[in-house]
PDB file of N, CA and C in Angstrom:
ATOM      1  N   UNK A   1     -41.800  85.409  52.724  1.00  0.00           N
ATOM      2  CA  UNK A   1     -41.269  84.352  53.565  1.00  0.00           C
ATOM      3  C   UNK A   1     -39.809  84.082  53.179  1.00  0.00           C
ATOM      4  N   UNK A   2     -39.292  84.229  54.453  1.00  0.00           N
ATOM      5  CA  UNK A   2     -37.775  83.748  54.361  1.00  0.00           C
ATOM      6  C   UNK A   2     -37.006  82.254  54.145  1.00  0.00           C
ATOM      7  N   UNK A   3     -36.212  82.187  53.065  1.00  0.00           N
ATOM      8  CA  UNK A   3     -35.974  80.723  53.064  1.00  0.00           C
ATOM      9  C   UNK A   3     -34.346  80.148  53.613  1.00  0.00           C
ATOM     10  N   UNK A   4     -34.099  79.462  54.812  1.00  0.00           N
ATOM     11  CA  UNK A   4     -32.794  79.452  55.081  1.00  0.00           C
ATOM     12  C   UNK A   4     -32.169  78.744  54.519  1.00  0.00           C
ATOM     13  N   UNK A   5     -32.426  78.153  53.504  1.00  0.00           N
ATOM     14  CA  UNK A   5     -32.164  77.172  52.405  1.00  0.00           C
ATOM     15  C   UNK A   5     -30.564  78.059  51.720  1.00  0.00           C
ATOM     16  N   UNK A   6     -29.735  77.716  52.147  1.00  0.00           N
ATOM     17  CA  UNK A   6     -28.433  78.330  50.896  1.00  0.00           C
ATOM     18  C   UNK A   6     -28.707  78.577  49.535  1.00  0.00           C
ATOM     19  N   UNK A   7     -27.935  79.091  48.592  1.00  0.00           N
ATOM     20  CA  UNK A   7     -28.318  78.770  47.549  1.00  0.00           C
ATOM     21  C   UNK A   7     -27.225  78.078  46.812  1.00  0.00           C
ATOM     22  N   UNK A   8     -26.367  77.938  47.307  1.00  0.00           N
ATOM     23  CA  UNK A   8     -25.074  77.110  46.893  1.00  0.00           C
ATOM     24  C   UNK A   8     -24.899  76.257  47.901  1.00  0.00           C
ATOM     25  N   UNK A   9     -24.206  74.670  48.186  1.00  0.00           N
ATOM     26  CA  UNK A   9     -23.742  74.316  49.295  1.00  0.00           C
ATOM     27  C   UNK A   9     -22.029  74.831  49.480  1.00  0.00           C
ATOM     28  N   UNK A  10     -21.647  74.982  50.544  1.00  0.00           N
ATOM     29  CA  UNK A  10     -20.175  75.242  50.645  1.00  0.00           C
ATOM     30  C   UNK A  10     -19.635  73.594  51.572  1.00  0.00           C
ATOM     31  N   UNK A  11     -20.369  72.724  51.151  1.00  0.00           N
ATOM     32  CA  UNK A  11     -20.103  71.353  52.030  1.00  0.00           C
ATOM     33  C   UNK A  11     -20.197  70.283  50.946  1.00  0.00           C
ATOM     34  N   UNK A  12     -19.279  69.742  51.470  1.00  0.00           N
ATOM     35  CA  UNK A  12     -18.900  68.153  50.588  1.00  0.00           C
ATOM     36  C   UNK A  12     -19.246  67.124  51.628  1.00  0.00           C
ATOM     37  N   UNK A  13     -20.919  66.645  51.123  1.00  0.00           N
ATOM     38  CA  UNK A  13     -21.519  65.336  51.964  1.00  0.00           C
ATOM     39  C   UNK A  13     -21.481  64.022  51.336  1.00  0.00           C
ATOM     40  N   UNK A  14     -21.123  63.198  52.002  1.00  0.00           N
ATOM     41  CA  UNK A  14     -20.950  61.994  51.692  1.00  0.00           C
ATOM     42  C   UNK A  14     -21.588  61.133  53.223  1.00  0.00           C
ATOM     43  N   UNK A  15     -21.843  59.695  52.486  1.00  0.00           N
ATOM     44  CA  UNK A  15     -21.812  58.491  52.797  1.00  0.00           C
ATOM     45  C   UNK A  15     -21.449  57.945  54.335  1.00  0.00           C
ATOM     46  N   UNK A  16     -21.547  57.855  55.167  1.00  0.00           N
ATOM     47  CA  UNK A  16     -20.872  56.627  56.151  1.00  0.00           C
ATOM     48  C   UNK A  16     -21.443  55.471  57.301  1.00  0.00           C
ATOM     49  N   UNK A  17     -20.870  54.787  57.807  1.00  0.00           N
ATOM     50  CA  UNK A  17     -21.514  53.899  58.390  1.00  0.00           C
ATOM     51  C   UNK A  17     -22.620  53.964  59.439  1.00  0.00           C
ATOM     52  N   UNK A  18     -22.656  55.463  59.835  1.00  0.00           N
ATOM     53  CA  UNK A  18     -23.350  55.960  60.731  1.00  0.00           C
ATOM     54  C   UNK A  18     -24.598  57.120  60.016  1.00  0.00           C
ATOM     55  N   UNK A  19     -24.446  57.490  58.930  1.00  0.00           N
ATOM     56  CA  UNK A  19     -25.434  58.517  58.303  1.00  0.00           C
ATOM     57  C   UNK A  19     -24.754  58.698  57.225  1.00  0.00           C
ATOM     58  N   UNK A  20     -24.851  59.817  57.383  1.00  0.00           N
ATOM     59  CA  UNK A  20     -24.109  60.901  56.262  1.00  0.00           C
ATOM     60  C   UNK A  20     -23.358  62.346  57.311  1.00  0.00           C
ATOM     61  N   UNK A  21     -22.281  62.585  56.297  1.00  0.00           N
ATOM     62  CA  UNK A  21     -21.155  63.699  57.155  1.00  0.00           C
ATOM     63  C   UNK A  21     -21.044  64.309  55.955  1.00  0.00           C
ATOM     64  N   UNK A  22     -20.974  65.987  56.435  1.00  0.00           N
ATOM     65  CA  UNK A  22     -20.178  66.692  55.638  1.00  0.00           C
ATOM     66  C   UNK A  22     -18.821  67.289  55.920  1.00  0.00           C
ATOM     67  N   UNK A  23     -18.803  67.945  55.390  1.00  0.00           N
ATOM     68  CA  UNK A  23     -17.319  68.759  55.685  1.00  0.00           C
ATOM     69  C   UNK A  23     -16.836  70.195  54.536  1.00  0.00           C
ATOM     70  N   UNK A  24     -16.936  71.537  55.488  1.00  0.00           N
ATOM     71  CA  UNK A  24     -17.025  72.298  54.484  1.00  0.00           C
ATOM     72  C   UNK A  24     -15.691  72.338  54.069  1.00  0.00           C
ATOM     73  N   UNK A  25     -15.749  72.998  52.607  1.00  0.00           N
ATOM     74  CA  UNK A  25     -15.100  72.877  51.686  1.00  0.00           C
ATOM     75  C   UNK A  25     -13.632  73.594  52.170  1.00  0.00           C
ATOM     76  N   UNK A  26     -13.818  74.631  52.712  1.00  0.00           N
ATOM     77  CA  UNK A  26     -12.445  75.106  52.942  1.00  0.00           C
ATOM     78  C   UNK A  26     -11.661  74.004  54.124  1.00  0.00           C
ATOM     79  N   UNK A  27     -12.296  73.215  54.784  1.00  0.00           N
ATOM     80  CA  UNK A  27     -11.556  72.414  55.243  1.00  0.00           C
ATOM     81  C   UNK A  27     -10.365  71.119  54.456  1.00  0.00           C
ATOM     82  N   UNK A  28     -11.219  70.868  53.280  1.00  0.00           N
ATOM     83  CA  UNK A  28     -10.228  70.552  52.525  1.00  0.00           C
ATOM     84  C   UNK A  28      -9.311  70.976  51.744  1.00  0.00           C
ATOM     85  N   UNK A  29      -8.194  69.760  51.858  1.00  0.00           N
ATOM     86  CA  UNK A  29      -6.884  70.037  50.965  1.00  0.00           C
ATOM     87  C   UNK A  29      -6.964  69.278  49.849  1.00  0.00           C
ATOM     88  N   UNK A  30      -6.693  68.201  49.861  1.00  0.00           N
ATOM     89  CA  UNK A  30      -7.207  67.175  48.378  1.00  0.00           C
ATOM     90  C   UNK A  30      -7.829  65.828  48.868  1.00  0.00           C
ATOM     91  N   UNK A  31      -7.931  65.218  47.363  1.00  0.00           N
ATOM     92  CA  UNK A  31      -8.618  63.645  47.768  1.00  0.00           C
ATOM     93  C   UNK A  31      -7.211  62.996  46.943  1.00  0.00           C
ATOM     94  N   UNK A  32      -7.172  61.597  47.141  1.00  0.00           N
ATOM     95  CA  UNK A  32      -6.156  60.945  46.625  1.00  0.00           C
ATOM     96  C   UNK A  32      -7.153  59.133  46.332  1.00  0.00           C
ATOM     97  N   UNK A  33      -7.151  58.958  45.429  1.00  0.00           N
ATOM     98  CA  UNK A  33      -7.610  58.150  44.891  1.00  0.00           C
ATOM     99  C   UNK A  33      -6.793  55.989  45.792  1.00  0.00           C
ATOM    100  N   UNK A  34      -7.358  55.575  45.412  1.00  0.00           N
ATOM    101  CA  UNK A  34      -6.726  54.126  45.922  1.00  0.00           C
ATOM    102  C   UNK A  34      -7.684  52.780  45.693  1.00  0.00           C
ATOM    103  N   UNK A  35      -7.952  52.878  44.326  1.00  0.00           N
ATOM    104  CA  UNK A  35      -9.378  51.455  43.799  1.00  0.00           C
ATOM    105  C   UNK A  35     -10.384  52.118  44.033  1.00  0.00           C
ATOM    106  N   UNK A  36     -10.883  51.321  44.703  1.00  0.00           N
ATOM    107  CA  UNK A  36     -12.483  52.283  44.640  1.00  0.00           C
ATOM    108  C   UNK A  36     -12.750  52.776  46.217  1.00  0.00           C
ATOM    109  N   UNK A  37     -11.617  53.712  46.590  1.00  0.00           N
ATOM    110  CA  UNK A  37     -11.645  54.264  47.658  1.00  0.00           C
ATOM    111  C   UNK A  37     -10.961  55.370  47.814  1.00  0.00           C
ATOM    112  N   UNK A  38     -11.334  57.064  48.407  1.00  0.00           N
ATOM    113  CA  UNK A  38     -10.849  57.857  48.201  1.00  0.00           C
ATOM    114  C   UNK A  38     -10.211  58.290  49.752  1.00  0.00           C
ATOM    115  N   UNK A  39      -9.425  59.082  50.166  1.00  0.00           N
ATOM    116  CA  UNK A  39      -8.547  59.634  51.449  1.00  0.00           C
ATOM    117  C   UNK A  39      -8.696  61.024  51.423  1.00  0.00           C
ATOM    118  N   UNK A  40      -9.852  61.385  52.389  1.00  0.00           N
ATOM    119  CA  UNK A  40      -9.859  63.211  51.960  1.00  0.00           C
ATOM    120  C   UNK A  40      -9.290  63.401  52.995  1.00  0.00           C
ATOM    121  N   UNK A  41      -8.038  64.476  52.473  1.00  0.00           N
ATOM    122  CA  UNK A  41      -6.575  64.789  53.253  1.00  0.00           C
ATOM    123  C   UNK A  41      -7.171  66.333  54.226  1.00  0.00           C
ATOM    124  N   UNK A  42      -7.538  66.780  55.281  1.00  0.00           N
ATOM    125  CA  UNK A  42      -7.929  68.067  55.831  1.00  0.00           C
ATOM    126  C   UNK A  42      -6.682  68.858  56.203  1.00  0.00           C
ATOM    127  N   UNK A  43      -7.207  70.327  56.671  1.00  0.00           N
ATOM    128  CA  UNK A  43      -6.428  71.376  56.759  1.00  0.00           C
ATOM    129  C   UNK A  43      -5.407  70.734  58.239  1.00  0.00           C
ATOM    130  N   UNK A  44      -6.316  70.224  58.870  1.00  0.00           N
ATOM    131  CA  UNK A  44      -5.907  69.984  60.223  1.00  0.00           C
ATOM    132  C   UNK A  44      -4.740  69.074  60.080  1.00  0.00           C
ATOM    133  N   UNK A  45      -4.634  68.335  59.192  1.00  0.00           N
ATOM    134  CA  UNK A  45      -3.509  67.054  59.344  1.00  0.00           C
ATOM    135  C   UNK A  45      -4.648  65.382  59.381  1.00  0.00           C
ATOM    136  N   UNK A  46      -5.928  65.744  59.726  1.00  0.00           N
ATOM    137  CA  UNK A  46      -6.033  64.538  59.712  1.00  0.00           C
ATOM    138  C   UNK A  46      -6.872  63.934  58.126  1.00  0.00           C
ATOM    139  N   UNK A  47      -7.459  62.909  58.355  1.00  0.00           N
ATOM    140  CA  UNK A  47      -7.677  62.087  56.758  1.00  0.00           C
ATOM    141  C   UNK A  47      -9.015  61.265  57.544  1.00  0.00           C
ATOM    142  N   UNK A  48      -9.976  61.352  56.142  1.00  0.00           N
ATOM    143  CA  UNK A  48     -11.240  60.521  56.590  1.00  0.00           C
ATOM    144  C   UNK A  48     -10.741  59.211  54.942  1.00  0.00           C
ATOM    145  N   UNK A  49     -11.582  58.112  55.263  1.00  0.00           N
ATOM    146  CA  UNK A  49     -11.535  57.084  54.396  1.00  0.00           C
ATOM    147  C   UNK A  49     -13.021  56.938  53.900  1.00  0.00           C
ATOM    148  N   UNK A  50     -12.800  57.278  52.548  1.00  0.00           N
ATOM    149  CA  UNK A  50     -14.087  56.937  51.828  1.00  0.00           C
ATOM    150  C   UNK A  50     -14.297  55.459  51.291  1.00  0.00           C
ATOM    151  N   UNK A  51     -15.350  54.654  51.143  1.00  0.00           N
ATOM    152  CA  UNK A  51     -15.602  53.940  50.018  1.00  0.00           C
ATOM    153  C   UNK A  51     -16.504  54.669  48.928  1.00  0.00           C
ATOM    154  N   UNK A  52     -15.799  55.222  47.968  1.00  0.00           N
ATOM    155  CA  UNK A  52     -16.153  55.907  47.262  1.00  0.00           C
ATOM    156  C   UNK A  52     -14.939  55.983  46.511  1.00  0.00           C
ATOM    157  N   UNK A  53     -15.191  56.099  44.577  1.00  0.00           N
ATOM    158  CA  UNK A  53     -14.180  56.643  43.948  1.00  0.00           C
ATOM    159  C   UNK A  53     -14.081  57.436  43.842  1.00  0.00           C
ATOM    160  N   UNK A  54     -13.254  58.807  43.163  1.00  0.00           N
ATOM    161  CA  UNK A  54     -12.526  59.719  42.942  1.00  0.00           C
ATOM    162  C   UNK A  54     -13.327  60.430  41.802  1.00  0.00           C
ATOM    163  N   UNK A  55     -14.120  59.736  40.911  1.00  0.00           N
ATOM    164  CA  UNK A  55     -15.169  59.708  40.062  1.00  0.00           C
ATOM    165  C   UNK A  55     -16.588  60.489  40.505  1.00  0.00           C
ATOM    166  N   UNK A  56     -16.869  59.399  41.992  1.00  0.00           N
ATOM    167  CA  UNK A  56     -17.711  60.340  42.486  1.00  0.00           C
ATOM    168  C   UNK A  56     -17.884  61.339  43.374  1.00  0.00           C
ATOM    169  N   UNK A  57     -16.911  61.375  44.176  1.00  0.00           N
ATOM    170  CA  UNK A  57     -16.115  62.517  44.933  1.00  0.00           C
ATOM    171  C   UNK A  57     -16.678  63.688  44.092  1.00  0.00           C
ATOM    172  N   UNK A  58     -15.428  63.789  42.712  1.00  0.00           N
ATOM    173  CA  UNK A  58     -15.605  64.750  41.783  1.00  0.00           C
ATOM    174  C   UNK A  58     -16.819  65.512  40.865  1.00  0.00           C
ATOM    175  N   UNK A  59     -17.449  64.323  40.873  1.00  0.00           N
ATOM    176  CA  UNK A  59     -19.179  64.772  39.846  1.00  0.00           C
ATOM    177  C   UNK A  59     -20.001  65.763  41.302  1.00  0.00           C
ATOM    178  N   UNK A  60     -19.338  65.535  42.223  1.00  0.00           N
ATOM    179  CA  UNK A  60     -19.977  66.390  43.847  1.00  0.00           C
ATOM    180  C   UNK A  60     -19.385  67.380  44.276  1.00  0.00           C
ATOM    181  N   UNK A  61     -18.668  67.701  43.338  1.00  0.00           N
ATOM    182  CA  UNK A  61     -17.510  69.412  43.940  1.00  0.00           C
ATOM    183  C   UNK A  61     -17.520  70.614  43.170  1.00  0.00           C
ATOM    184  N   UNK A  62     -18.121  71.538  43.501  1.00  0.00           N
ATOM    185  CA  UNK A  62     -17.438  72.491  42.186  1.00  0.00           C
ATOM    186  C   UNK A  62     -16.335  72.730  41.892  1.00  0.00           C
ATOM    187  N   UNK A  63     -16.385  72.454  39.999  1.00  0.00           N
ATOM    188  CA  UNK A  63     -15.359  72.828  39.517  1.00  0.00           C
ATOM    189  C   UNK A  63     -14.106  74.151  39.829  1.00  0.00           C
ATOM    190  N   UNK A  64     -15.018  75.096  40.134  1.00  0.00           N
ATOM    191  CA  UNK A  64     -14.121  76.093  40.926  1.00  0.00           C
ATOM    192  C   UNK A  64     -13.336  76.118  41.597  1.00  0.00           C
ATOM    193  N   UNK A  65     -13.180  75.149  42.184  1.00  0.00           N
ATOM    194  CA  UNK A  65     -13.058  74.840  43.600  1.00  0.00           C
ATOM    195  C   UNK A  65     -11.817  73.414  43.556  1.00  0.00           C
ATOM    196  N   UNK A  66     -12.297  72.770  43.265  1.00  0.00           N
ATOM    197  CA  UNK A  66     -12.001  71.213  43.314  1.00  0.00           C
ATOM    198  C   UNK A  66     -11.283  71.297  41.409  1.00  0.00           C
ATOM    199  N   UNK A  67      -9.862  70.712  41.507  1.00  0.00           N
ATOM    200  CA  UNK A  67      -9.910  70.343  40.145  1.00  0.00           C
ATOM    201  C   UNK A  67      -8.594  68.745  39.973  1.00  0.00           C
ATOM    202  N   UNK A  68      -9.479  67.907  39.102  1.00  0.00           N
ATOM    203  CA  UNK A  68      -8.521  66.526  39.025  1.00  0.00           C
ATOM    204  C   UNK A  68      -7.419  67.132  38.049  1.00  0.00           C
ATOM    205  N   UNK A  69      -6.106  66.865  38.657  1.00  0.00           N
ATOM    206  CA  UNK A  69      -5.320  67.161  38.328  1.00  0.00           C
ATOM    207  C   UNK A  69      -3.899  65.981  37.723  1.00  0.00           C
ATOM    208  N   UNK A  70      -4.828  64.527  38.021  1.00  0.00           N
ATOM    209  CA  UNK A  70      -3.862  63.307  37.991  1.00  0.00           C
ATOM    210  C   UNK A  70      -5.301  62.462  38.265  1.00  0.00           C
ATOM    211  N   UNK A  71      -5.113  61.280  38.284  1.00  0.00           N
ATOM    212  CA  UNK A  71      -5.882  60.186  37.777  1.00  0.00           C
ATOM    213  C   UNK A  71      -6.140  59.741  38.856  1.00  0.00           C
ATOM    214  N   UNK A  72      -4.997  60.024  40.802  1.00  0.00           N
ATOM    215  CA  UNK A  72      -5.193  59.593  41.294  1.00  0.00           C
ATOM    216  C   UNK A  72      -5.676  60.881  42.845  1.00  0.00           C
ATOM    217  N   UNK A  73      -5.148  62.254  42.158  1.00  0.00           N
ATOM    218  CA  UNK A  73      -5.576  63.429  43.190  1.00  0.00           C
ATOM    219  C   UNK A  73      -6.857  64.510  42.177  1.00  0.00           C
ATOM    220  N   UNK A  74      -7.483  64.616  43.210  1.00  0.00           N
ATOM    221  CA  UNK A  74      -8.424  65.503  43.242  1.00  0.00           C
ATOM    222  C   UNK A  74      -7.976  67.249  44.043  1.00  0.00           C
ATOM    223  N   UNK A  75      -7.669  68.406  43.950  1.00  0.00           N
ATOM    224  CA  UNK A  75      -7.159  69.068  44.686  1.00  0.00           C
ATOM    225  C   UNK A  75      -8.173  70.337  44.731  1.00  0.00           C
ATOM    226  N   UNK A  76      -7.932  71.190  45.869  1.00  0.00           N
ATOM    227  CA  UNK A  76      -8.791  72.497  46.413  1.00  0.00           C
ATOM    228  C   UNK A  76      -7.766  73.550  46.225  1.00  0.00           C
ATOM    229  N   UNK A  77      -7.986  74.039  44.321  1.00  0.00           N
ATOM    230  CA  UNK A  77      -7.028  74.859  44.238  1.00  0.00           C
ATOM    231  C   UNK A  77      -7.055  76.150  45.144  1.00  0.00           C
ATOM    232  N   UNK A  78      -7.550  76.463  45.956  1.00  0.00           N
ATOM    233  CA  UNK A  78      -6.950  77.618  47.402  1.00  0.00           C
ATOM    234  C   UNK A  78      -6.172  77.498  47.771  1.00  0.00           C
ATOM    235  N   UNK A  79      -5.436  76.181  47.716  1.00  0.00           N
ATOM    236  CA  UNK A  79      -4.648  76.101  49.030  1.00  0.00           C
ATOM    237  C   UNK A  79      -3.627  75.351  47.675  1.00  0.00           C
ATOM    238  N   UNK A  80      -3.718  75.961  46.502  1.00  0.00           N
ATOM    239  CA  UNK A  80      -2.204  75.652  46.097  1.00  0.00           C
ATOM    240  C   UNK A  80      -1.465  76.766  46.043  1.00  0.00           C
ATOM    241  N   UNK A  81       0.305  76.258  46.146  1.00  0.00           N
ATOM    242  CA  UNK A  81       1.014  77.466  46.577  1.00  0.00           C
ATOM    243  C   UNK A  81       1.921  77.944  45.210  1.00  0.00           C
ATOM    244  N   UNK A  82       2.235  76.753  44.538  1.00  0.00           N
ATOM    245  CA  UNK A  82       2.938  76.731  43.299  1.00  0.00           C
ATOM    246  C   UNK A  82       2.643  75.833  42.511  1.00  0.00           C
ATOM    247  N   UNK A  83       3.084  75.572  40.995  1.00  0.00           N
ATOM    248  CA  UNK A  83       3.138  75.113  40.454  1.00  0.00           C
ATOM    249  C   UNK A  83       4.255  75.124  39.179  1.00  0.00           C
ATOM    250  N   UNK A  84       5.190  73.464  39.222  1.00  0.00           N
ATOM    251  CA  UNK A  84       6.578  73.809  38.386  1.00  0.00           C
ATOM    252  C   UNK A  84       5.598  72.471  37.538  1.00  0.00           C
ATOM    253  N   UNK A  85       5.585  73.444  35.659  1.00  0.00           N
ATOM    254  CA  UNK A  85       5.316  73.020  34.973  1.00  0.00           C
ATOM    255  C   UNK A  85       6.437  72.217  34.375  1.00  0.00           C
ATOM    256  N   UNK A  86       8.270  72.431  34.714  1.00  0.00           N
ATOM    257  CA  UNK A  86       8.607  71.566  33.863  1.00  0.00           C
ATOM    258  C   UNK A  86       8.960  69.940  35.334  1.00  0.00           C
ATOM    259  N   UNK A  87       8.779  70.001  36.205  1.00  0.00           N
ATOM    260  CA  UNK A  87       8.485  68.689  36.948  1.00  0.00           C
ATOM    261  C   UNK A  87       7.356  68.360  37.141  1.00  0.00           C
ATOM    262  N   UNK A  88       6.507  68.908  36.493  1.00  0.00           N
ATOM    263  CA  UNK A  88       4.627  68.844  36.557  1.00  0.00           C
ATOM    264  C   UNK A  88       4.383  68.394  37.835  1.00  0.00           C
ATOM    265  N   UNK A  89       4.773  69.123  39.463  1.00  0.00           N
ATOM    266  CA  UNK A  89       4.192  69.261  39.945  1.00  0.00           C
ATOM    267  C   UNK A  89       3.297  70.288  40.811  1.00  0.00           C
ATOM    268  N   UNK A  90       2.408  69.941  41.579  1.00  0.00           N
ATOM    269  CA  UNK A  90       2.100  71.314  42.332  1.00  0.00           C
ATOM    270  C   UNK A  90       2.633  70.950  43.927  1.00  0.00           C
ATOM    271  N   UNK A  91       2.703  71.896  44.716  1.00  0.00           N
ATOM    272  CA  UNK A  91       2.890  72.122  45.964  1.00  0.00           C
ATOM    273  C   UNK A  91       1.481  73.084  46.445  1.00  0.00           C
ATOM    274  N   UNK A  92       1.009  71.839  47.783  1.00  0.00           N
ATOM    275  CA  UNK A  92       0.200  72.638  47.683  1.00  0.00           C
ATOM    276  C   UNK A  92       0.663  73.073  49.993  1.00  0.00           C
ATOM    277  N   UNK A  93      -0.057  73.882  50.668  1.00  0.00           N
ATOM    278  CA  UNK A  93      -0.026  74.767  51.835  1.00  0.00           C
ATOM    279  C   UNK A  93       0.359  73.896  52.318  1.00  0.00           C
ATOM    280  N   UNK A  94       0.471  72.409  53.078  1.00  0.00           N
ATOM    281  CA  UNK A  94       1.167  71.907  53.896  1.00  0.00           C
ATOM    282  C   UNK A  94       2.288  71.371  53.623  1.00  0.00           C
ATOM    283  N   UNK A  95       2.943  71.377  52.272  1.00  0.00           N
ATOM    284  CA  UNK A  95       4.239  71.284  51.783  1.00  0.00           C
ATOM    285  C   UNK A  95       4.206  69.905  50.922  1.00  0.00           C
ATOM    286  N   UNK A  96       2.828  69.612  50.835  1.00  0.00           N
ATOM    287  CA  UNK A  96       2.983  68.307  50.111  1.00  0.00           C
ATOM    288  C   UNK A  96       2.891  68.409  48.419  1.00  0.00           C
ATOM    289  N   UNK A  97       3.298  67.370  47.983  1.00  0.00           N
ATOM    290  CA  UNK A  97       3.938  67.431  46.031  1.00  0.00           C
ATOM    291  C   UNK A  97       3.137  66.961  45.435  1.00  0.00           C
ATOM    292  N   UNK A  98       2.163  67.314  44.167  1.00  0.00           N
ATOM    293  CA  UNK A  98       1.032  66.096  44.236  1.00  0.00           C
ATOM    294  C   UNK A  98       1.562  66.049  42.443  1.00  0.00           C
ATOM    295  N   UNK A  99       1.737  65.085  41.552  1.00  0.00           N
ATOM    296  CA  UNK A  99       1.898  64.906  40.224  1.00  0.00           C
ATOM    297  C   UNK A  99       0.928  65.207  39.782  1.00  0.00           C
ATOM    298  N   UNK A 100       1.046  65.915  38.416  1.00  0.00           N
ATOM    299  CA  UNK A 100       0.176  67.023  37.463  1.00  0.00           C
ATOM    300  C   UNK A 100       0.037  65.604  36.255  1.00  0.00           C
ATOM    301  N   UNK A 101      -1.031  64.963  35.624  1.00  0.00           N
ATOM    302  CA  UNK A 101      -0.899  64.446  34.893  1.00  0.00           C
ATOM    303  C   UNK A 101      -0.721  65.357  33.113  1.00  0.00           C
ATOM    304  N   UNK A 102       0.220  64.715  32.462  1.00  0.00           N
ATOM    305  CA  UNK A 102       0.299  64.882  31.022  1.00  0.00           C
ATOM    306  C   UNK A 102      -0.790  66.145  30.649  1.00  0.00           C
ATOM    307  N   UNK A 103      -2.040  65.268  30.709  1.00  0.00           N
ATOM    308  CA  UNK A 103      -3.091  65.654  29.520  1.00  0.00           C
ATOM    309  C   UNK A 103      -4.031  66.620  30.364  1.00  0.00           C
ATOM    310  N   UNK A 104      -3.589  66.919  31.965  1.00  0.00           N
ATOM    311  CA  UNK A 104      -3.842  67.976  32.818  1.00  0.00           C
ATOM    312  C   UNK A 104      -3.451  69.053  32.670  1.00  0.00           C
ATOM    313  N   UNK A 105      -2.087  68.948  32.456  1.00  0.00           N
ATOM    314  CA  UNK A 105      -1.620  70.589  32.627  1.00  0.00           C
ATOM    315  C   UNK A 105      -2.184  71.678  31.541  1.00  0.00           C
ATOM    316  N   UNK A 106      -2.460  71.272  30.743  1.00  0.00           N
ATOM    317  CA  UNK A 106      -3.635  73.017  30.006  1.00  0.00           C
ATOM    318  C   UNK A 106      -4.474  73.096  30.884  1.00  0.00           C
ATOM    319  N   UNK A 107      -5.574  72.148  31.752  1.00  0.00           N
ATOM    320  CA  UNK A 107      -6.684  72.474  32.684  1.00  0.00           C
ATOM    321  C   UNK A 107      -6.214  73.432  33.711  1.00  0.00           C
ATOM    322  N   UNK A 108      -5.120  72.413  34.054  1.00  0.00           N
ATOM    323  CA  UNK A 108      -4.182  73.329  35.668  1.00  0.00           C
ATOM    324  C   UNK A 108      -4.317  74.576  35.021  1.00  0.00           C
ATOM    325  N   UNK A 109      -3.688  75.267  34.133  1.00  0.00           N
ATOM    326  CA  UNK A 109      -3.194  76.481  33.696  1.00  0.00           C
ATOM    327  C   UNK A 109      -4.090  77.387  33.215  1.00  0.00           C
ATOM    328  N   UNK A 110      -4.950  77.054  32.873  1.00  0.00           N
ATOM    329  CA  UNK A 110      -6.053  77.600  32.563  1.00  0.00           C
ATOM    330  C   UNK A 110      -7.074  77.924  34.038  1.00  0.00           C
ATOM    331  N   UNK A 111      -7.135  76.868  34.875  1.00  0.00           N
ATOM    332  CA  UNK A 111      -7.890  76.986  35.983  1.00  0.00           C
ATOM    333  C   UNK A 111      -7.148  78.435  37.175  1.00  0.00           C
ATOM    334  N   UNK A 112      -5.782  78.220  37.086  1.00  0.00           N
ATOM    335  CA  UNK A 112      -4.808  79.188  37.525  1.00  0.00           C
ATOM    336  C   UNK A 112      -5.143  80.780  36.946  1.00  0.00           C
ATOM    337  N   UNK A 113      -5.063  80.479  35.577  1.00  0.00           N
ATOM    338  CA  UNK A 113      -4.908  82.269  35.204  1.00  0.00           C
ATOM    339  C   UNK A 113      -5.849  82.764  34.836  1.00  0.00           C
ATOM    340  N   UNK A 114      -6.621  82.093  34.113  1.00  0.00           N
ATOM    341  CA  UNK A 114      -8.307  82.540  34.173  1.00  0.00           C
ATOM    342  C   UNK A 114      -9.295  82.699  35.227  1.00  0.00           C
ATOM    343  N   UNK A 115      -9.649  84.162  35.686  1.00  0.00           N
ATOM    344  CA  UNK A 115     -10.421  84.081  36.238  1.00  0.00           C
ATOM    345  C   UNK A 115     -11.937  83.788  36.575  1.00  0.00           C
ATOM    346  N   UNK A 116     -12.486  83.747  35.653  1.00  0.00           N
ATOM    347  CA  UNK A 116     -14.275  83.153  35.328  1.00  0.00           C
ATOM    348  C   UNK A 116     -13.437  81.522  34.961  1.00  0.00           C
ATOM    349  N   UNK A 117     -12.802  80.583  35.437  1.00  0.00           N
ATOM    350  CA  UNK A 117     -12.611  78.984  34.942  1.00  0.00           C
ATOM    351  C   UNK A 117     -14.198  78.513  35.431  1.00  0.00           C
ATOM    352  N   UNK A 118     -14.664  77.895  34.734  1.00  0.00           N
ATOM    353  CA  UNK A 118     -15.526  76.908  34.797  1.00  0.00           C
ATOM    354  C   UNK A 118     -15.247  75.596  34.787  1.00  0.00           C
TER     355      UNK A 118
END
């Protein structure tokens, strides 16, 4: 018997006033943090509003995939294009700048050149 069950999800589900929504992963670009509310930024240009922190966003993404890079962005390293370690920031595909925190940049760099990053 066949099971259509995935064995990974490629979707980030969350919360909303109407059910629950997902959104697969390559659609996102990053999350950006704001109290206890997160802004997931899409490929398209547009932005959904979470009540949700950045905390739990993150405990729901693979690491592969998704890495906090600042206290207040969450990012989908695919779609980064560069990274200038001495202005610690990244640029990521739609031209936007996101700040690399301090005690981030070995993760960034490691997540970058290693290929098996966990």
């Amino acid at each position: 018997m066949e099971s259509n069950i995935l064995p990974y999800r490629f979707f980030f589900a969350f919360p909303d006033a109407m059910g629950i929504k997902s959104i697969p992963y390559f659609e996102i670009l990053y999350f950006i943090a704001s109290s206890n509310y997160a802004t997931i930024h899409l490929k398209n240009g547009n932005t959904i509003l979470l009540s949700k922190p950045l905390s739990w966003i993150e405990e729901r993404l693979p690491a592969k995939i998704f890495l906090r890079i600042h206290q207040s962005y969450l990012i989908n390293l695919n779609y980064l294009n560069e990274y200038n370690r001495l202005e610690r920031m990244v640029k990521i595909v739609n031209g936007m700048q996101i700040p690399v925190s301090v005690r981030q940049t070995s993760v960034l760099r490691k997540a970058l050149l290693t290929p098996e990053f966990v």
